[in-house]
Protein backbone atom coordinates (compact mmCIF):
# COMPACT_ATOMS: atom_id res chain seq x y z
CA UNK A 1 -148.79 -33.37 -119.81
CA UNK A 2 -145.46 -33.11 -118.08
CA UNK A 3 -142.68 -31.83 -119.99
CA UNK A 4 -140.68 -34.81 -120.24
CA UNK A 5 -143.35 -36.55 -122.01
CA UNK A 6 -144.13 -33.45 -124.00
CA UNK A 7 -140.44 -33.82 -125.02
CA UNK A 8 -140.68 -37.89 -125.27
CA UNK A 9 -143.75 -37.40 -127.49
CA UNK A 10 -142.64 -34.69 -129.84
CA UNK A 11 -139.22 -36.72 -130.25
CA UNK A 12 -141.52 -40.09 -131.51
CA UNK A 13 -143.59 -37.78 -134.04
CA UNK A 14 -140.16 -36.16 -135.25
CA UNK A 15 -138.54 -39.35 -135.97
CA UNK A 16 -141.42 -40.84 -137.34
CA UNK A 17 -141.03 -37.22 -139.92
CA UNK A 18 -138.04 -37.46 -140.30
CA UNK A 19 -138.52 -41.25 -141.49
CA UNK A 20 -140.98 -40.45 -144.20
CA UNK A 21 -138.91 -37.40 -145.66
CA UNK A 22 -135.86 -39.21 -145.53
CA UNK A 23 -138.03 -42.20 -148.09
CA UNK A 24 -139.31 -39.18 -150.08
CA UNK A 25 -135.90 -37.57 -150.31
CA UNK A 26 -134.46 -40.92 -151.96
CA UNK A 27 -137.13 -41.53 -153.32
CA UNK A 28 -136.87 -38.56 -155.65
CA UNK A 29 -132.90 -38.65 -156.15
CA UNK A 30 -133.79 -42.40 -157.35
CA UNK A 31 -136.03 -41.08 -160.14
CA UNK A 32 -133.44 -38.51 -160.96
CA UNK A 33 -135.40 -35.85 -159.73
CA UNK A 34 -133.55 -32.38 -158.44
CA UNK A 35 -137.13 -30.69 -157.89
CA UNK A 36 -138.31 -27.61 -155.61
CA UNK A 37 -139.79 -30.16 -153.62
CA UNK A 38 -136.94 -32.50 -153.26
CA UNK A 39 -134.55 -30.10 -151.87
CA UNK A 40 -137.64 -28.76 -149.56
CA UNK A 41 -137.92 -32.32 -148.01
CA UNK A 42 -134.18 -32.25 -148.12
CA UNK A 43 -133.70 -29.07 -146.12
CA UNK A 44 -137.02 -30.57 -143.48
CA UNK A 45 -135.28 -33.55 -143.06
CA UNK A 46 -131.81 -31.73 -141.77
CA UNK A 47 -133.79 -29.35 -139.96
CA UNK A 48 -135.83 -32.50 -138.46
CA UNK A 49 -132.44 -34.47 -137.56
CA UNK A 50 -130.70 -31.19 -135.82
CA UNK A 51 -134.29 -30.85 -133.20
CA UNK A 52 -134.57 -34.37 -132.65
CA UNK A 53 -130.57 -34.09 -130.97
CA UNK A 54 -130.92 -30.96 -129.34
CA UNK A 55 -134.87 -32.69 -128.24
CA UNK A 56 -132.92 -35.94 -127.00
CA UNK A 57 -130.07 -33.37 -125.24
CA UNK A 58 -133.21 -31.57 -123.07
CA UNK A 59 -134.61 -34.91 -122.40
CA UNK A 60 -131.42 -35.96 -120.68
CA UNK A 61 -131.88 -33.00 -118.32
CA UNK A 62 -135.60 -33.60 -117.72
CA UNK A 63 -135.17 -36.56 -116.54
CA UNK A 64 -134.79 -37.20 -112.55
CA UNK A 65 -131.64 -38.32 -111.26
């Protein structure tokens, strides 16, 4: 697979992550929950968001001009 879709392909299957943490992560704080596990999803889903830009960034430069 070439890198740019390696890097197209990894950025879909973040954001679709990042999608379900961010329902879990409300999810919880809507139930009044301030669990182990909510702040885990929490901290995954900022971790997530920060390699999906610096993902998008590399794409930029992968691409042909």
């Amino acid at each position: 697979m070439p890198p740019d879709r390696a890097v197209d392909e990894t950025i879909r299957h973040l954001q679709d992550l990042a999608a379900r943490l961010a329902r879990k992560v409300r999810q919880a704080a809507e139930e009044g929950g301030r669990s182990r596990e909510e702040q885990l999803c929490k901290e995954a889903l900022l971790t997530t968001r920060v390699l999906l830009e610096k993902l998008q960034l590399v794409r930029g430069f992968c691409q042909p001009d």
